[in-house]
N, C-alpha and C. Protein backbone atom coordinates (compact mmCIF):
# COMPACT_ATOMS: atom_id res chain seq x y z
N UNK A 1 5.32 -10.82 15.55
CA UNK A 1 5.13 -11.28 14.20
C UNK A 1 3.66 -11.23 13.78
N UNK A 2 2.44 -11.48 14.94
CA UNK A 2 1.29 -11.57 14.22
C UNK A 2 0.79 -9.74 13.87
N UNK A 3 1.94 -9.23 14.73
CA UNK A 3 1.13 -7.76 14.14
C UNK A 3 2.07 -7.34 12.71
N UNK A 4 2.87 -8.13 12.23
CA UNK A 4 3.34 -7.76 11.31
C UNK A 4 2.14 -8.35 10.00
N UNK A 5 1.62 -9.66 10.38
CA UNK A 5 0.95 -10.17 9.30
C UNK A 5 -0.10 -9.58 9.32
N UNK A 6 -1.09 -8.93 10.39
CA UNK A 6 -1.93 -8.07 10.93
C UNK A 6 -1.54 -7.03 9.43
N UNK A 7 -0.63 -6.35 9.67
CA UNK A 7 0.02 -4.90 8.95
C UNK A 7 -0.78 -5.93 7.18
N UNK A 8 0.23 -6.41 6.92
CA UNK A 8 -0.01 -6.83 5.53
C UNK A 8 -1.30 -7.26 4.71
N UNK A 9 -1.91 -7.74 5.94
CA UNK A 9 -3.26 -8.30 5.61
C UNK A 9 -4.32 -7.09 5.47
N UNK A 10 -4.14 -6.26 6.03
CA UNK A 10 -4.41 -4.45 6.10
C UNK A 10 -4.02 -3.95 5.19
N UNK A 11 -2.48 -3.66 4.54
CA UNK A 11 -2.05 -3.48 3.53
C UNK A 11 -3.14 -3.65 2.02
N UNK A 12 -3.11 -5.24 1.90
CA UNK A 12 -3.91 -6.24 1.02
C UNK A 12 -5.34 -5.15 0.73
N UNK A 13 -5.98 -5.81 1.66
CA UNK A 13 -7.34 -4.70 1.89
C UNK A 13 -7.61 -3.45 1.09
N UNK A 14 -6.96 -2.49 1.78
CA UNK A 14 -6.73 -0.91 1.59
C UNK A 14 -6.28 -0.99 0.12
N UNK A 15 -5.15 -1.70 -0.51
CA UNK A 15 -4.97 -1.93 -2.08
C UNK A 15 -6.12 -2.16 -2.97
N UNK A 16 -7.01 -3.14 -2.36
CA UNK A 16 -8.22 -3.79 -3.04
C UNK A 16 -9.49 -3.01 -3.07
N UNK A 17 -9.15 -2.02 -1.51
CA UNK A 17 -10.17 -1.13 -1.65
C UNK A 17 -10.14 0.34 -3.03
N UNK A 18 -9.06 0.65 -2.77
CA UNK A 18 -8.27 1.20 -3.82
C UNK A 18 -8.98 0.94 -5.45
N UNK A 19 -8.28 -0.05 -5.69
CA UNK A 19 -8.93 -1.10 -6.97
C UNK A 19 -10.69 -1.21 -6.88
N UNK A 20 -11.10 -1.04 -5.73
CA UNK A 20 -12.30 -0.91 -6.04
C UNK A 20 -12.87 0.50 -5.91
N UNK A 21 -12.65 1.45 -5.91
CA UNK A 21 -13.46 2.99 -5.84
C UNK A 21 -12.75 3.28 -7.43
N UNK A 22 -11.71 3.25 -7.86
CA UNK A 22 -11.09 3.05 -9.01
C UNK A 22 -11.76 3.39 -10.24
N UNK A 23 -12.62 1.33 -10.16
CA UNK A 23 -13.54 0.46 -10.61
C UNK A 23 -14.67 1.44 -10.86
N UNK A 24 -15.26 1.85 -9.38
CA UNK A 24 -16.58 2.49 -9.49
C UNK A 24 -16.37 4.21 -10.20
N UNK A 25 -15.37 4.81 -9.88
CA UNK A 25 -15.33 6.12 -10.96
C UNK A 25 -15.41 5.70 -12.22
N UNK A 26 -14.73 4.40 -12.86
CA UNK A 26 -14.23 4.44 -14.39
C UNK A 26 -15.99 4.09 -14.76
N UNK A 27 -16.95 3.74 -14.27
CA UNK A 27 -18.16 3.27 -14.36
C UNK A 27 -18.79 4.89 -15.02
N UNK A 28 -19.69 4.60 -16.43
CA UNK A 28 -20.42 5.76 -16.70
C UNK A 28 -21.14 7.22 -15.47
N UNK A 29 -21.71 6.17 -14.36
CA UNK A 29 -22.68 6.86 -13.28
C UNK A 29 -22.21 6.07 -12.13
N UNK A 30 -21.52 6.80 -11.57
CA UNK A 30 -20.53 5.80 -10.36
C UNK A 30 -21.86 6.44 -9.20
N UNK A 31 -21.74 5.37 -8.04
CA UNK A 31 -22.81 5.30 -7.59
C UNK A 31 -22.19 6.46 -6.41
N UNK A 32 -22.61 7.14 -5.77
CA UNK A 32 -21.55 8.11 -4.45
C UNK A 32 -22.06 7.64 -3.51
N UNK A 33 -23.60 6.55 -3.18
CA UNK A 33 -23.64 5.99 -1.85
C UNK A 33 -21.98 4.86 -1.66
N UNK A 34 -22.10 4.37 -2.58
CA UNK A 34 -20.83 2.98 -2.82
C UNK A 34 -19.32 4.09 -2.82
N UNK A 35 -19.34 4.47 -3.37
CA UNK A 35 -17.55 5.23 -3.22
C UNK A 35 -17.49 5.70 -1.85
N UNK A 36 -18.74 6.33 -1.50
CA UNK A 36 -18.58 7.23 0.01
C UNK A 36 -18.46 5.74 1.04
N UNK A 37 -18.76 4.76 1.18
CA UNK A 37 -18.57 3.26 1.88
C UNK A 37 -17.23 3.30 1.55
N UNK A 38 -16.66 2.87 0.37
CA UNK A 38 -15.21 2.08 0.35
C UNK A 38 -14.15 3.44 0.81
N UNK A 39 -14.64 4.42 0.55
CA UNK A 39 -13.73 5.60 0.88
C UNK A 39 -13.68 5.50 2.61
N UNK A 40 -15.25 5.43 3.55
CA UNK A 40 -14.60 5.50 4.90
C UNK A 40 -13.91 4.08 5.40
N UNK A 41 -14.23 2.90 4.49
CA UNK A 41 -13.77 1.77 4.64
C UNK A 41 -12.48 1.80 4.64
N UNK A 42 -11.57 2.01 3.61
CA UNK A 42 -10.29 2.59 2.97
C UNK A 42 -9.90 3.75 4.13
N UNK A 43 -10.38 4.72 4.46
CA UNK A 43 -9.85 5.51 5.65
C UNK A 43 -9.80 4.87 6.71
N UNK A 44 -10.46 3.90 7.61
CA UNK A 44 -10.57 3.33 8.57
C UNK A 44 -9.67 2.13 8.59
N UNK A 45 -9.09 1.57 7.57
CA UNK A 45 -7.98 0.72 7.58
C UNK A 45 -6.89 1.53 7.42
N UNK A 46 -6.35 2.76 6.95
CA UNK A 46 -5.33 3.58 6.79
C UNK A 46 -5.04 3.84 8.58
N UNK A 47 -6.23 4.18 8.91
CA UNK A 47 -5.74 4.44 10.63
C UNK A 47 -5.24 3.34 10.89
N UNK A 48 -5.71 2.34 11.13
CA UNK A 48 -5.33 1.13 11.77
C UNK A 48 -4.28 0.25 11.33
N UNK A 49 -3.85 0.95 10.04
CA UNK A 49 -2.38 0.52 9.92
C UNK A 49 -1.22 1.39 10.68
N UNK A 50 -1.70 2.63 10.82
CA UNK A 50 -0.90 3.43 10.94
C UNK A 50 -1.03 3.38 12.60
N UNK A 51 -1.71 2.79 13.41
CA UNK A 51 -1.46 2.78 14.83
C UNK A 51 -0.79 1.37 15.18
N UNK A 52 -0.73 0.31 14.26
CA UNK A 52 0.10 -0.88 14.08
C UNK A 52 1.53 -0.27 13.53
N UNK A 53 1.58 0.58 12.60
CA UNK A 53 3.04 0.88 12.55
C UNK A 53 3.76 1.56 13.76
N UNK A 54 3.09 2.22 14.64
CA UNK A 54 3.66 2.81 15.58
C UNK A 54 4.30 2.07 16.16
N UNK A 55 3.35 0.84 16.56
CA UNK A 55 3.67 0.03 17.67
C UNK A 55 4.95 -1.19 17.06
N UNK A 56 4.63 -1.69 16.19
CA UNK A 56 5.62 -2.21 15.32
C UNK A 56 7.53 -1.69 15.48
N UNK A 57 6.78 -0.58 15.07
CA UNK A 57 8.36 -0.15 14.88
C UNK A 57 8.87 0.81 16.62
């Protein structure tokens, strides 16, 4: 069960990260140091959900 809440709380994240690179394109002069962060941020939780789903299921 805690790797299920593990999963969701990951889920959460990766959504918010989402909502935030979003944020920074709709911005006149989006910054590409800040998108290139939430982008490997956002990739690096996509893995780590996806090696919790393995195991999960």
């Amino acid at each position: 069960m805690a790797e299920l809440a593990r999963l969701r709380s990951l889920e959460e994240r990766h959504a918010s990260l989402e909502a935030r690179i979003a944020e920074e394109f709709g911005r006149p002069r989006p910054d590409p140091d800040a998108l290139g962060r939430l982008k490997r941020e956002k990739l690096r939780l996509k893995e780590e959900m996806e090696k919790l789903r393995h195991r999960v299921h």
